[in-house]
N, C-alpha and C. Protein backbone atom coordinates (compact mmCIF):
# COMPACT_ATOMS: atom_id res chain seq x y z
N UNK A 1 8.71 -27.66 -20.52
CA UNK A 1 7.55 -26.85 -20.13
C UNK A 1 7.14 -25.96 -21.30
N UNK A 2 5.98 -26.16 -21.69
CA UNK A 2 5.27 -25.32 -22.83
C UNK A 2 5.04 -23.87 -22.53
N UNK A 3 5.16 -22.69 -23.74
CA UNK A 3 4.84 -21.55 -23.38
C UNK A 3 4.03 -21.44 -22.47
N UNK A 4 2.72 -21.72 -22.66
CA UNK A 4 1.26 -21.70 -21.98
C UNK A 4 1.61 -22.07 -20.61
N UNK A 5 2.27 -23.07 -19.96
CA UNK A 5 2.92 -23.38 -18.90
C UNK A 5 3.72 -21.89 -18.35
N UNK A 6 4.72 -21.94 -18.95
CA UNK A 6 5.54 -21.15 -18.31
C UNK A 6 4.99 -19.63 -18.39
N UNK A 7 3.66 -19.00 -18.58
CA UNK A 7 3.32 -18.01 -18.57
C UNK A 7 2.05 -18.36 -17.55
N UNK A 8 1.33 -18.99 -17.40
CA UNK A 8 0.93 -19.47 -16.22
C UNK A 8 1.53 -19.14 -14.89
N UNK A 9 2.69 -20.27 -15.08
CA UNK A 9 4.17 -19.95 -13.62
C UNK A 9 4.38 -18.48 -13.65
N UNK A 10 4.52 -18.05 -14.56
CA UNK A 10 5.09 -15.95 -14.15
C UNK A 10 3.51 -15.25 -13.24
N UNK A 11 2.56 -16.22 -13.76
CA UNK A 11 1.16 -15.60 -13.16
C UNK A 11 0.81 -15.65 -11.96
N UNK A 12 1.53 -17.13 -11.03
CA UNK A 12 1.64 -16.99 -9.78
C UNK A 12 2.39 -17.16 -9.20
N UNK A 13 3.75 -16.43 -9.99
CA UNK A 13 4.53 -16.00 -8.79
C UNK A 13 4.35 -14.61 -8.87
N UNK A 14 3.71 -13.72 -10.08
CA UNK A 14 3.66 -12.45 -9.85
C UNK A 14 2.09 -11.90 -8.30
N UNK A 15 1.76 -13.51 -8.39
CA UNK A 15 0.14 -12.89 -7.51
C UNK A 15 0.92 -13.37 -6.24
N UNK A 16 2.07 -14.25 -6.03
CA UNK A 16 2.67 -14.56 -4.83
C UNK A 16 3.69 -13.29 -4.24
N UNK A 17 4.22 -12.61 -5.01
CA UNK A 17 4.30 -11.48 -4.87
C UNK A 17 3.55 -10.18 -4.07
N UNK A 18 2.48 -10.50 -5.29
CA UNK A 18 1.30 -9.15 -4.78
C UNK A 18 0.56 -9.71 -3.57
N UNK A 19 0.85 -10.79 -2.97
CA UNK A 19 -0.02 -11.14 -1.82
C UNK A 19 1.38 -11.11 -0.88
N UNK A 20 2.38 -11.06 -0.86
CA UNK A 20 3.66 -11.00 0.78
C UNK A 20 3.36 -9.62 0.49
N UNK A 21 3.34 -8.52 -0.66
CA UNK A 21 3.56 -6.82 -0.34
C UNK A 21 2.01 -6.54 -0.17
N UNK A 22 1.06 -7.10 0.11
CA UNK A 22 0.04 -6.71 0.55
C UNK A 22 -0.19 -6.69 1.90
N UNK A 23 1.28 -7.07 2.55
CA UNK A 23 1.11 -7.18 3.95
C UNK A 23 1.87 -6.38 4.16
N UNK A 24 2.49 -5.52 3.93
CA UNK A 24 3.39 -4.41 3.69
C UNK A 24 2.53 -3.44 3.97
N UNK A 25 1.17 -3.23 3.10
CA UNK A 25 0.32 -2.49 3.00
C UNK A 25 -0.34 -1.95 4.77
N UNK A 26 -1.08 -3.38 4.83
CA UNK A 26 -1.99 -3.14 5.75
C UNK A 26 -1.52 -3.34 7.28
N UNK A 27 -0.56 -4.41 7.40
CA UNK A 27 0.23 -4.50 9.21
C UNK A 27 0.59 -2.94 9.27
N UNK A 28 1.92 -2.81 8.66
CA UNK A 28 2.52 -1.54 9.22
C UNK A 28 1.39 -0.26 9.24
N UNK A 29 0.02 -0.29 8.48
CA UNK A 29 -0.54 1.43 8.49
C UNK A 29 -1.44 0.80 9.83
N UNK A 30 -1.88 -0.40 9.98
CA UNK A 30 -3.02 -0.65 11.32
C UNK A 30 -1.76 -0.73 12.57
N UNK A 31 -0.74 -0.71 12.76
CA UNK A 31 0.01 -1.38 13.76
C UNK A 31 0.43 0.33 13.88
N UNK A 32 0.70 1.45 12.95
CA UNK A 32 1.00 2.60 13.25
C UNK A 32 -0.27 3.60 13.64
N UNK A 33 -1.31 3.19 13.44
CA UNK A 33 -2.84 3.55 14.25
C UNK A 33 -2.71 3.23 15.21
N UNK A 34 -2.78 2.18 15.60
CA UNK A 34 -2.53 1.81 16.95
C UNK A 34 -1.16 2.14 18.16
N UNK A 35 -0.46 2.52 17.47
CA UNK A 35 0.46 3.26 18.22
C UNK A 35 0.32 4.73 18.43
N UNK A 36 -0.59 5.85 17.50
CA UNK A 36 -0.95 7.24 17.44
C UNK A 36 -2.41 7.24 17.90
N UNK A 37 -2.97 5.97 19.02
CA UNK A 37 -4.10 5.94 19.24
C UNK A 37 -5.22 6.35 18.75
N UNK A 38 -5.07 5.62 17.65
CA UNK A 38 -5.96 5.48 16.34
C UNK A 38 -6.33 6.92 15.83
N UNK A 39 -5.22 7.68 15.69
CA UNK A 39 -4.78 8.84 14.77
C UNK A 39 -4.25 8.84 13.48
N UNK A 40 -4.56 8.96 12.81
CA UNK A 40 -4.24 9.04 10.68
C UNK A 40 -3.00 10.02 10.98
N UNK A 41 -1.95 9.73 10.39
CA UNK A 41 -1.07 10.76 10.55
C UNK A 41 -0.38 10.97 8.77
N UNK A 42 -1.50 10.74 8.08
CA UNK A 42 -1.30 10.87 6.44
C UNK A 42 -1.72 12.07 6.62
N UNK A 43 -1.32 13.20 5.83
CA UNK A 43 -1.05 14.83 5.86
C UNK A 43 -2.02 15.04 6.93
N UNK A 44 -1.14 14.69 8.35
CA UNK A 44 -1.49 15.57 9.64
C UNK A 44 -0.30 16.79 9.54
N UNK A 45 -0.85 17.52 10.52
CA UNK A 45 -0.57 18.75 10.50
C UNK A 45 -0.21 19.51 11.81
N UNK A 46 0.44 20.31 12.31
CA UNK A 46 1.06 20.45 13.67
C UNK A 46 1.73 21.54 13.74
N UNK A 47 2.18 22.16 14.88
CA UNK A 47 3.47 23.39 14.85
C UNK A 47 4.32 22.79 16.34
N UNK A 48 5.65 23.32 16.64
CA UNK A 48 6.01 22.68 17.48
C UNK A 48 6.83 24.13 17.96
N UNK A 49 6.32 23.47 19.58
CA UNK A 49 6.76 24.28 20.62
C UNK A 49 7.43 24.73 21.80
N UNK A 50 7.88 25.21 22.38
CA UNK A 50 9.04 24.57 23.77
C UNK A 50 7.73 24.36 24.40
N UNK A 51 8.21 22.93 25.17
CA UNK A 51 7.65 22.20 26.31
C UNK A 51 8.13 21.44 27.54
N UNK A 52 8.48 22.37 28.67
CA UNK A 52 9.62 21.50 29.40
C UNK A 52 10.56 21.40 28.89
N UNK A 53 11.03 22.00 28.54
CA UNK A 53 12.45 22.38 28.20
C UNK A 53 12.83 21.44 26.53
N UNK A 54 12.05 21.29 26.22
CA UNK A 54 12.20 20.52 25.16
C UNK A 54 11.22 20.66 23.33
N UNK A 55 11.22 20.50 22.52
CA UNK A 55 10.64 21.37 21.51
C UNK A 55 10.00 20.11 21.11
N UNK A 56 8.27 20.14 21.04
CA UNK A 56 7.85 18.95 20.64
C UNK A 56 6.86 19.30 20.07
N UNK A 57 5.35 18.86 19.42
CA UNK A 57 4.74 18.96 18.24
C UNK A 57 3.53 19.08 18.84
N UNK A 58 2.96 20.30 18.50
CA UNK A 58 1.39 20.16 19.16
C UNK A 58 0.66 20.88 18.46
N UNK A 59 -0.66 21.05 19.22
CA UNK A 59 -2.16 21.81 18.15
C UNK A 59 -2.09 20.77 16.99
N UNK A 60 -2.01 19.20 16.75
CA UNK A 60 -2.33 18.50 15.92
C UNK A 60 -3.46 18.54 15.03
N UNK A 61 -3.28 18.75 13.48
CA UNK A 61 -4.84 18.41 13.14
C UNK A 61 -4.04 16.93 12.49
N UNK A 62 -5.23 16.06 12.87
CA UNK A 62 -4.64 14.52 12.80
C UNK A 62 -5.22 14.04 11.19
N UNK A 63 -4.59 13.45 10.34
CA UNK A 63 -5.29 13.29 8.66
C UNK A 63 -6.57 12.86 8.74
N UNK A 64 -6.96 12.37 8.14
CA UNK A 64 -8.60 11.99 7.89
C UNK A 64 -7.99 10.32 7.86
N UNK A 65 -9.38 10.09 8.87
CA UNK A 65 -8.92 8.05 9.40
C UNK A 65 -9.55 7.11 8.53
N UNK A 66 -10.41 7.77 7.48
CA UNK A 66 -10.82 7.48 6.05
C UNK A 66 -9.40 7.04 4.99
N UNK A 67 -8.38 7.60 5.00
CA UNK A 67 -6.88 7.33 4.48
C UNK A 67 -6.54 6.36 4.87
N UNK A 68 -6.20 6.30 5.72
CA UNK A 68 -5.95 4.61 6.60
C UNK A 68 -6.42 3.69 6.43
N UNK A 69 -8.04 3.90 6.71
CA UNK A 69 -8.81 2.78 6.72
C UNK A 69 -8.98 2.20 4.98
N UNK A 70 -8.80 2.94 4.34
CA UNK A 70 -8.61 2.75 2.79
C UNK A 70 -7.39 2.00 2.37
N UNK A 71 -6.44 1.90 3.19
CA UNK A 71 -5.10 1.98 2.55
C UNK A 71 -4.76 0.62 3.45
N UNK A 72 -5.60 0.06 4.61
CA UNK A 72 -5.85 -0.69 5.49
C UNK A 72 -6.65 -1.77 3.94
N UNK A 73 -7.79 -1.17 3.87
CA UNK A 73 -8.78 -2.53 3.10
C UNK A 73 -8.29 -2.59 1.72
N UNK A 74 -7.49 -1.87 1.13
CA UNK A 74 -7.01 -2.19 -0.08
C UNK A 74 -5.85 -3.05 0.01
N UNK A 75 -4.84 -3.11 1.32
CA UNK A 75 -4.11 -4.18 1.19
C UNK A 75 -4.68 -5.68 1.73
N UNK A 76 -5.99 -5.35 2.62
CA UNK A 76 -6.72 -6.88 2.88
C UNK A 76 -6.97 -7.16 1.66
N UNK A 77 -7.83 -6.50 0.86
CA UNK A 77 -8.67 -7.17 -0.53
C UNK A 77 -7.40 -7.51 -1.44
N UNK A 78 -6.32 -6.95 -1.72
CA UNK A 78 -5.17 -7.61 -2.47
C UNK A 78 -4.81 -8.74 -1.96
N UNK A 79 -4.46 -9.09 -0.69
CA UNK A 79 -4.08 -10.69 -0.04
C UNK A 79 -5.05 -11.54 -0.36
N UNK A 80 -6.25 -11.08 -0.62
CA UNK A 80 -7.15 -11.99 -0.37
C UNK A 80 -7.53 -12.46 -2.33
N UNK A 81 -7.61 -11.60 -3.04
CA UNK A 81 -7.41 -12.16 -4.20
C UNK A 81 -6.33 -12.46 -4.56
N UNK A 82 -5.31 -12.13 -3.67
CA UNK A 82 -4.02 -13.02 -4.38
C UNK A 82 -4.25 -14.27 -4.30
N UNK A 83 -4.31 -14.37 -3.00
CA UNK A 83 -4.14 -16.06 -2.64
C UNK A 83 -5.79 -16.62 -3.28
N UNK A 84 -6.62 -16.20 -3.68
CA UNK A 84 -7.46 -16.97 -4.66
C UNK A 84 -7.01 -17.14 -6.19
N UNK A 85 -5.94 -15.97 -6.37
CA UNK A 85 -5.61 -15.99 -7.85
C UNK A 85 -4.31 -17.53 -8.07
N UNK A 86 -3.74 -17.08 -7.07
CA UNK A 86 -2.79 -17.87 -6.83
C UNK A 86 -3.41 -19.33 -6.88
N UNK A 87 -4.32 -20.26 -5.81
CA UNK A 87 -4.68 -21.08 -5.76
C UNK A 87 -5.26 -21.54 -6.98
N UNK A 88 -6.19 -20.88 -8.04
CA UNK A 88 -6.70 -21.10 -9.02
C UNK A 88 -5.45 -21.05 -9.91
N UNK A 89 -4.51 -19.93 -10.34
CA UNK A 89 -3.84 -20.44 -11.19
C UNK A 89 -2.90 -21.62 -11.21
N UNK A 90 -2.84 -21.94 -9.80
CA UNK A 90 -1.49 -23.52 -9.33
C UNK A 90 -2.38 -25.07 -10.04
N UNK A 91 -4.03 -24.42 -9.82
CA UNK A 91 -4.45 -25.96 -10.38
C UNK A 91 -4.56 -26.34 -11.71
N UNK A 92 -4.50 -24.93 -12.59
CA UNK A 92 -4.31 -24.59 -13.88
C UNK A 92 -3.78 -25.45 -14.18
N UNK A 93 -2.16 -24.71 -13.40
CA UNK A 93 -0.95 -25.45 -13.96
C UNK A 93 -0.29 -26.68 -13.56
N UNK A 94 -1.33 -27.35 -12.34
CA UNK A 94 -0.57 -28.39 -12.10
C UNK A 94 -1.23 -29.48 -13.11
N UNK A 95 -2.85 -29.13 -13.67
CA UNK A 95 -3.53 -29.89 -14.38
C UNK A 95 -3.10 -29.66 -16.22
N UNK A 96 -2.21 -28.57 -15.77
CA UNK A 96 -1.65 -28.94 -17.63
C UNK A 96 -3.06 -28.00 -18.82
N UNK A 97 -3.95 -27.22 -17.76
CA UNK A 97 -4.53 -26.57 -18.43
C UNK A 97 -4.70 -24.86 -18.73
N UNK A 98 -5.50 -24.74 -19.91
CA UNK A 98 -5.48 -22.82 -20.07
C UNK A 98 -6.53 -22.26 -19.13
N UNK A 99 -6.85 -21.51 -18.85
CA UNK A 99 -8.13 -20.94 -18.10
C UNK A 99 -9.09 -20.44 -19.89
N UNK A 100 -9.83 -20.68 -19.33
CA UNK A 100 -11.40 -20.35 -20.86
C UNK A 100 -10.63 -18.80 -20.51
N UNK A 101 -11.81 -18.15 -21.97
CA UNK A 101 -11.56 -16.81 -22.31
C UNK A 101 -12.50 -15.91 -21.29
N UNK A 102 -13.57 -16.45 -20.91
CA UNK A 102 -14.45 -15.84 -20.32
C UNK A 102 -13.52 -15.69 -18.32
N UNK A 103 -12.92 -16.67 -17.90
CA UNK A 103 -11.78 -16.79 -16.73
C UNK A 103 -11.00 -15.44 -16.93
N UNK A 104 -10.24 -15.49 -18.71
CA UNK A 104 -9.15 -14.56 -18.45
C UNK A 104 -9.37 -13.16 -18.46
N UNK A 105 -11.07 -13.16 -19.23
CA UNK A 105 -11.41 -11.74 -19.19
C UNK A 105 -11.78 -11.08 -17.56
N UNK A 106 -12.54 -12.13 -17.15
CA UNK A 106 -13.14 -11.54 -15.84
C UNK A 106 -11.71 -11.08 -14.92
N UNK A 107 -10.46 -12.53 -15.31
CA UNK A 107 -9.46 -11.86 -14.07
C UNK A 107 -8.61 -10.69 -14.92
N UNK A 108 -9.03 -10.33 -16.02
CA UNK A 108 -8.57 -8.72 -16.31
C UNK A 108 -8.84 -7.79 -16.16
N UNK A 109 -10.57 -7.79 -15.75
CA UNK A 109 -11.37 -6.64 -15.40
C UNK A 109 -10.88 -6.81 -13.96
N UNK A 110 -10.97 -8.22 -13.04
CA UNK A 110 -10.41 -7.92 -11.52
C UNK A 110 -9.02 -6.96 -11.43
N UNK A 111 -8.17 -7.32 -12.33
CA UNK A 111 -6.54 -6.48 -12.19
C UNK A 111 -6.89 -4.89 -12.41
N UNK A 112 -7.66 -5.05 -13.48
CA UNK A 112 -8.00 -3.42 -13.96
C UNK A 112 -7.94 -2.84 -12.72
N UNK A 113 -9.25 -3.04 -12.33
CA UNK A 113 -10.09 -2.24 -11.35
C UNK A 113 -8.98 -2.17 -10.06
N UNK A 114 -7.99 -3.31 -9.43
CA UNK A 114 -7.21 -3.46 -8.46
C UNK A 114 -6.41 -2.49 -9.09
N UNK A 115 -5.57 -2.72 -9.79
CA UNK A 115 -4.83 -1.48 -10.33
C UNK A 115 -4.88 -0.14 -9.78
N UNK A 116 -6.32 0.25 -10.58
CA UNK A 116 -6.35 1.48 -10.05
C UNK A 116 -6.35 1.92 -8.47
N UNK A 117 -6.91 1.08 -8.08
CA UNK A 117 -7.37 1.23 -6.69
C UNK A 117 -6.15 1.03 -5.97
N UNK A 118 -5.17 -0.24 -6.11
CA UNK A 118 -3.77 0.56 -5.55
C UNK A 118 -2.96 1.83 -5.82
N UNK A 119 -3.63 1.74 -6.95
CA UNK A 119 -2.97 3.47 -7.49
C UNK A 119 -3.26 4.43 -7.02
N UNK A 120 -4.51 4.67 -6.37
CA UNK A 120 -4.95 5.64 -5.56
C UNK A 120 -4.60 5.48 -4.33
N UNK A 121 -4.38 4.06 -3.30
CA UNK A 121 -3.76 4.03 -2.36
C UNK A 121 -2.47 4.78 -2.26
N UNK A 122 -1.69 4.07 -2.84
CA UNK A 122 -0.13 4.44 -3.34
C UNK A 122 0.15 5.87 -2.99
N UNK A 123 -0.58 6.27 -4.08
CA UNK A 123 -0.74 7.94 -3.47
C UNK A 123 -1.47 8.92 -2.56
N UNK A 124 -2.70 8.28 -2.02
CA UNK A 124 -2.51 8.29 -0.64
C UNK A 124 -1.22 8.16 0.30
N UNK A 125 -0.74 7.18 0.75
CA UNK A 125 0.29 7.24 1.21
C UNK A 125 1.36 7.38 1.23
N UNK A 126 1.66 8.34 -0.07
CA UNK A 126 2.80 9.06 -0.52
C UNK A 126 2.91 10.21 -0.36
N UNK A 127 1.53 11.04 -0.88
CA UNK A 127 1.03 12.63 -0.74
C UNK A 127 1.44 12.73 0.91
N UNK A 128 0.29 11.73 1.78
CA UNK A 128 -0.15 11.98 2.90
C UNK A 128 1.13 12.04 3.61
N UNK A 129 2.13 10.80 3.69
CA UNK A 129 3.38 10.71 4.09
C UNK A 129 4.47 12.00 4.02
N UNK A 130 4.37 12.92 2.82
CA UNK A 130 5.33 13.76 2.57
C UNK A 130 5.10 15.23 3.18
N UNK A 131 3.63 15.15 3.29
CA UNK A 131 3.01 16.61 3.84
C UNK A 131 2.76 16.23 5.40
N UNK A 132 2.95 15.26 6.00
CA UNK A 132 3.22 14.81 7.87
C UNK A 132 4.83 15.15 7.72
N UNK A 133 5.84 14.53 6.75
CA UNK A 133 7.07 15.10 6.71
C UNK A 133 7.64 16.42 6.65
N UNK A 134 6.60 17.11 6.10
CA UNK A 134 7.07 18.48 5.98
C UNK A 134 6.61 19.43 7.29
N UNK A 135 5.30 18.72 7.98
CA UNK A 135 5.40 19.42 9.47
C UNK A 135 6.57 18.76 10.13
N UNK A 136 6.94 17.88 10.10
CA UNK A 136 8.34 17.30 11.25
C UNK A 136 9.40 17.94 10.76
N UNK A 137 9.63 18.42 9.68
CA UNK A 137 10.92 19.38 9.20
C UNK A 137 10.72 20.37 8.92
N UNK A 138 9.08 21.02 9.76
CA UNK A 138 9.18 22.40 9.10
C UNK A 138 9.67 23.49 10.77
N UNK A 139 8.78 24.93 10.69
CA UNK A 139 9.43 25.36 11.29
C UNK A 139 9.76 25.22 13.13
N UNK A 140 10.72 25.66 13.37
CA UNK A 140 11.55 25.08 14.81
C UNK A 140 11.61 23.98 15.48
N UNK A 141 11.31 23.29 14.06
CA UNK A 141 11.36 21.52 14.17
C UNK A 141 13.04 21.30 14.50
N UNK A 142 12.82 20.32 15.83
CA UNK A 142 14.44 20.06 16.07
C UNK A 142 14.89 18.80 14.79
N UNK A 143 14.33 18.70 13.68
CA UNK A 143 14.90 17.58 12.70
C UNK A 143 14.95 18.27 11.69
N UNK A 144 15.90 17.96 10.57
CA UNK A 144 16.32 18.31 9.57
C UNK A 144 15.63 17.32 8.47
N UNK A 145 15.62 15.94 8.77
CA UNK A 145 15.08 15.01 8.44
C UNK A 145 14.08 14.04 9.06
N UNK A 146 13.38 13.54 7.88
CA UNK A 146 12.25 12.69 8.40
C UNK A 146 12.75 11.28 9.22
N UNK A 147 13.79 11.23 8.59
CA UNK A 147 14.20 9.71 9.40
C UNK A 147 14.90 10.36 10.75
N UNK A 148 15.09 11.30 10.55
CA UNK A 148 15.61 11.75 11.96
C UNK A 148 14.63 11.50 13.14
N UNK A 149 13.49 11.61 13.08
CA UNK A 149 12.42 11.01 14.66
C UNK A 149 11.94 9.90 14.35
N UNK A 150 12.94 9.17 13.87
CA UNK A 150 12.59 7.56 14.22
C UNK A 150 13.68 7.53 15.51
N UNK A 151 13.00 6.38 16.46
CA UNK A 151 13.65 6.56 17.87
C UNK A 151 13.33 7.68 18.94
N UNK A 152 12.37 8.53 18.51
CA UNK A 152 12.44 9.78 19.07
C UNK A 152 11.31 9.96 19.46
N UNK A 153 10.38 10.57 20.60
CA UNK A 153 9.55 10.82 20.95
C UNK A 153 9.09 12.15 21.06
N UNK A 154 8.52 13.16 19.98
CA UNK A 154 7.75 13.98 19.74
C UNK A 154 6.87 14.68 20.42
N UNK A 155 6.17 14.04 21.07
CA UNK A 155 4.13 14.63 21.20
C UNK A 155 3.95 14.18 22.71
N UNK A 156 3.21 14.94 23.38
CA UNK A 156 3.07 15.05 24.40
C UNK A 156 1.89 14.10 24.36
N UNK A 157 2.05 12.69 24.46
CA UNK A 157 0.69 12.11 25.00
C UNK A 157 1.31 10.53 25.50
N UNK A 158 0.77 10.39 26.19
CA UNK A 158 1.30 9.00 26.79
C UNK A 158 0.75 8.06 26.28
N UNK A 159 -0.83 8.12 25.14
CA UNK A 159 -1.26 7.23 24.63
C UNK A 159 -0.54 6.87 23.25
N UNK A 160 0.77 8.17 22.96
CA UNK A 160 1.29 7.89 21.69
C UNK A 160 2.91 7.25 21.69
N UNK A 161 2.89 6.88 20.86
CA UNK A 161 4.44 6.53 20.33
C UNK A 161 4.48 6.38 18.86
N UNK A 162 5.44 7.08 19.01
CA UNK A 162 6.18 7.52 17.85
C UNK A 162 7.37 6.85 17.21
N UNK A 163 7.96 6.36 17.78
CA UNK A 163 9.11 5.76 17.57
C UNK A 163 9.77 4.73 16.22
N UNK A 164 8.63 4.05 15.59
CA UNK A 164 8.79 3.55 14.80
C UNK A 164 7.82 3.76 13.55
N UNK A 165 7.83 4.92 13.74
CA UNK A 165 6.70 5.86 12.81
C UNK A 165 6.90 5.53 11.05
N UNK A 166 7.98 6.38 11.06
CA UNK A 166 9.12 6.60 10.13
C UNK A 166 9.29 5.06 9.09
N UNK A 167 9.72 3.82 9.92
CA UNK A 167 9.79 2.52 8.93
C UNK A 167 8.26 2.31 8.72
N UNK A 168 7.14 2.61 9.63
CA UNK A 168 6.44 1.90 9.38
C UNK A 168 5.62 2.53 7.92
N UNK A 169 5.65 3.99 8.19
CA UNK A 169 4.94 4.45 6.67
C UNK A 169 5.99 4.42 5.68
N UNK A 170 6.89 3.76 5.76
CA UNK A 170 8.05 3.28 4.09
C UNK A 170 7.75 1.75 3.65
N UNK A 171 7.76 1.10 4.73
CA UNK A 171 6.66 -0.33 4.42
C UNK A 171 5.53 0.26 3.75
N UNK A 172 4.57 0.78 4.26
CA UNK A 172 3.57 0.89 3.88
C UNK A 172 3.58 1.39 2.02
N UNK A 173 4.37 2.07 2.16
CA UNK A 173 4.60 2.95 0.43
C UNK A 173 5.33 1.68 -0.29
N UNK A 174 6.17 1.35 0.29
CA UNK A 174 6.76 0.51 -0.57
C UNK A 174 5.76 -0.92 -1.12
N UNK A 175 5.17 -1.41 -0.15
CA UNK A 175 4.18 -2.52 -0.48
C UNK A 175 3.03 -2.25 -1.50
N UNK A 176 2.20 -0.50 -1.27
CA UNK A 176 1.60 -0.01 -2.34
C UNK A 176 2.39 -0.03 -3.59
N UNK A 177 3.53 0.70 -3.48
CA UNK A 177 3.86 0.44 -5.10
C UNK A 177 4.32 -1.03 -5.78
N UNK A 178 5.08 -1.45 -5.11
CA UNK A 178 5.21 -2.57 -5.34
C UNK A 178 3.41 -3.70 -6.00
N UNK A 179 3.02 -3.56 -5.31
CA UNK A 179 1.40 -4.76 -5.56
C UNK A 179 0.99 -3.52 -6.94
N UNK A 180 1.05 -2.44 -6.92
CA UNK A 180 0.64 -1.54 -8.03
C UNK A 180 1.70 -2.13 -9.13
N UNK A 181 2.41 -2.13 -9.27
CA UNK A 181 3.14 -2.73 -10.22
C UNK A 181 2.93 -3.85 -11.09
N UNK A 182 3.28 -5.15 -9.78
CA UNK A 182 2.86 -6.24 -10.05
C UNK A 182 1.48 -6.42 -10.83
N UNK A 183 0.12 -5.62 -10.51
CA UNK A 183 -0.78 -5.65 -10.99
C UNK A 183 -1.15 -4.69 -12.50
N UNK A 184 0.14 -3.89 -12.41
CA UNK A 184 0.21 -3.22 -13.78
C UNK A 184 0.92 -4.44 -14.72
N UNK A 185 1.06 -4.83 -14.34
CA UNK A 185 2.14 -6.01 -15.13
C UNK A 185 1.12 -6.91 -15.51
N UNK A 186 0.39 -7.48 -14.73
CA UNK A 186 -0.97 -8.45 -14.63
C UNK A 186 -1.60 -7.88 -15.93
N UNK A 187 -2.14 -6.90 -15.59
CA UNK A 187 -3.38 -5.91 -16.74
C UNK A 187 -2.70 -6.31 -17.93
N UNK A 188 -1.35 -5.74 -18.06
CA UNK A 188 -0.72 -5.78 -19.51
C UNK A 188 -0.62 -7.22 -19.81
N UNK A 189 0.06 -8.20 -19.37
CA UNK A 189 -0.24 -9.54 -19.72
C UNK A 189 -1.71 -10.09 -19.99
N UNK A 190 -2.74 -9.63 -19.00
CA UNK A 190 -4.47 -9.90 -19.59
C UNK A 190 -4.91 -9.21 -20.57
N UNK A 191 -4.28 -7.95 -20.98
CA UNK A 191 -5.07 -7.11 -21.65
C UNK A 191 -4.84 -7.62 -23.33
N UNK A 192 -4.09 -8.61 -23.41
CA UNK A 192 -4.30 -9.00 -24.74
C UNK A 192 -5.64 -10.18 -24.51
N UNK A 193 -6.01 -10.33 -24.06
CA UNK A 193 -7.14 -11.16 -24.17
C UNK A 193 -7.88 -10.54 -24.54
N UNK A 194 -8.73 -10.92 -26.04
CA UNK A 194 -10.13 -9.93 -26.35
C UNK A 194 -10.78 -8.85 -25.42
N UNK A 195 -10.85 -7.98 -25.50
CA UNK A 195 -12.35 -7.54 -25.10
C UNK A 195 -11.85 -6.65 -23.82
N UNK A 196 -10.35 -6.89 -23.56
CA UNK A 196 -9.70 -6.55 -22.79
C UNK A 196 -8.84 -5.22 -22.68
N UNK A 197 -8.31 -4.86 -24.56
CA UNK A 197 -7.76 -4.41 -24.99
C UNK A 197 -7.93 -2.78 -24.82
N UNK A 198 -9.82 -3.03 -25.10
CA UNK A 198 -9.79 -1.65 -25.01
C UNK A 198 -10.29 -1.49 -23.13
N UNK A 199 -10.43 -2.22 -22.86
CA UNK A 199 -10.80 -1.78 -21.55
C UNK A 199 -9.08 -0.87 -20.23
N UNK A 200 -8.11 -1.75 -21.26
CA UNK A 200 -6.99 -1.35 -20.60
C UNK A 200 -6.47 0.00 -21.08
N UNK A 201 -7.07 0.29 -22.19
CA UNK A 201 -6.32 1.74 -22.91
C UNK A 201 -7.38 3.01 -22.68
N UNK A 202 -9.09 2.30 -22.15
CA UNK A 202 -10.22 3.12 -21.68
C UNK A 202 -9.16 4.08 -20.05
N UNK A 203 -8.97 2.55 -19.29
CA UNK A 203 -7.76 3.50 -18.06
C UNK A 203 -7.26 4.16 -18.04
């Protein structure tokens, strides 16, 4: 197998990659909406109070559903150019050919721009994640820790559950950084292609 080959192959298994953690992204943050009845709980906000004999979380201000829904379509649009990147680079390589220069530039400006844009996800749901953590451990919070109300039911609403809160926004972070990676990796492998160079050091 020729260089050109075998740098091809690193190209889609790195987009086979960025397309399984793009589902990381978007199931677990839409499947945890739907359990907080379509509440953003990226830096929501709360105080917690005795209720029935029990200390649970209320006066919610719920995050902005703009976070979600962002962090929702940035892991659709990653699956979805994966598996086009993917499909195009397999016929590349099953046909024994390079992609033209004008192919490798355009899919460097696509990584660029993805890049960033998981990058801003990423931290979306890192910021948002740590400041919802710090109301669940802040004051006369019965947890010490965030993983501590996984299993646990919190909030007075019967339309909510909580319970699998906790894994589902660590999927979610982990699949952002992860596809952010992978696609930092992408850029740097495209960005030696002409024209590319400075567009990656403009970032």
């Amino acid at each position: 197998m020729g260089m050109g080959n075998i740098l091809l192959l690193s190209q889609v298994i790195a987009f086979l990659v960025s397309f399984l953690g793009s589902f990381f992204i978007f199931i677990p943050v839409s499947i945890n909406l739907q359990e907080f009845d379509g509440h953003c709980l990226l830096g929501a906000k709360g105080t917690w109070n005795f209720s029935s004999g029990n200390v649970m979380l209320m006066d919610i201000k719920w995050g902005l559903h703009s976070d979600c829904g962002f962090s929702i379509f940035i892991g659709i649009v990653a699956m979805i150019l994966s598996v086009f990147f993917i499909v195009w680079q397999s016929v590349n390589l099953f046909k024994n050919t390079d992609s033209s220069w004008v192919d490798a530039f355009v899919t460097c400006v696509i990584c660029i721009i993805m890049c960033l844009l998981l990058f801003i996800c990423s931290l979306i749901l890192s910021v948002g994640y740590h400041r919802w953590c710090k109301t669940l451990t802040g004051y006369n919070s019965p947890f010490s820790r965030c993983e501590e109300t996984e299993m646990n039911e919190f909030i007075i609403d019967s339309n909510i559950y909580t319970r699998n809160m906790f894994s589902e926004l660590n999927m979610a972070q982990f699949g952002a950084w992860l596809c952010y990676i992978i696609l930092h990796l992408l850029t740097v492998v495209y960005s030696f292609v002409p024209g590319c160079v400075i567009l990656y050091f403009m970032c």
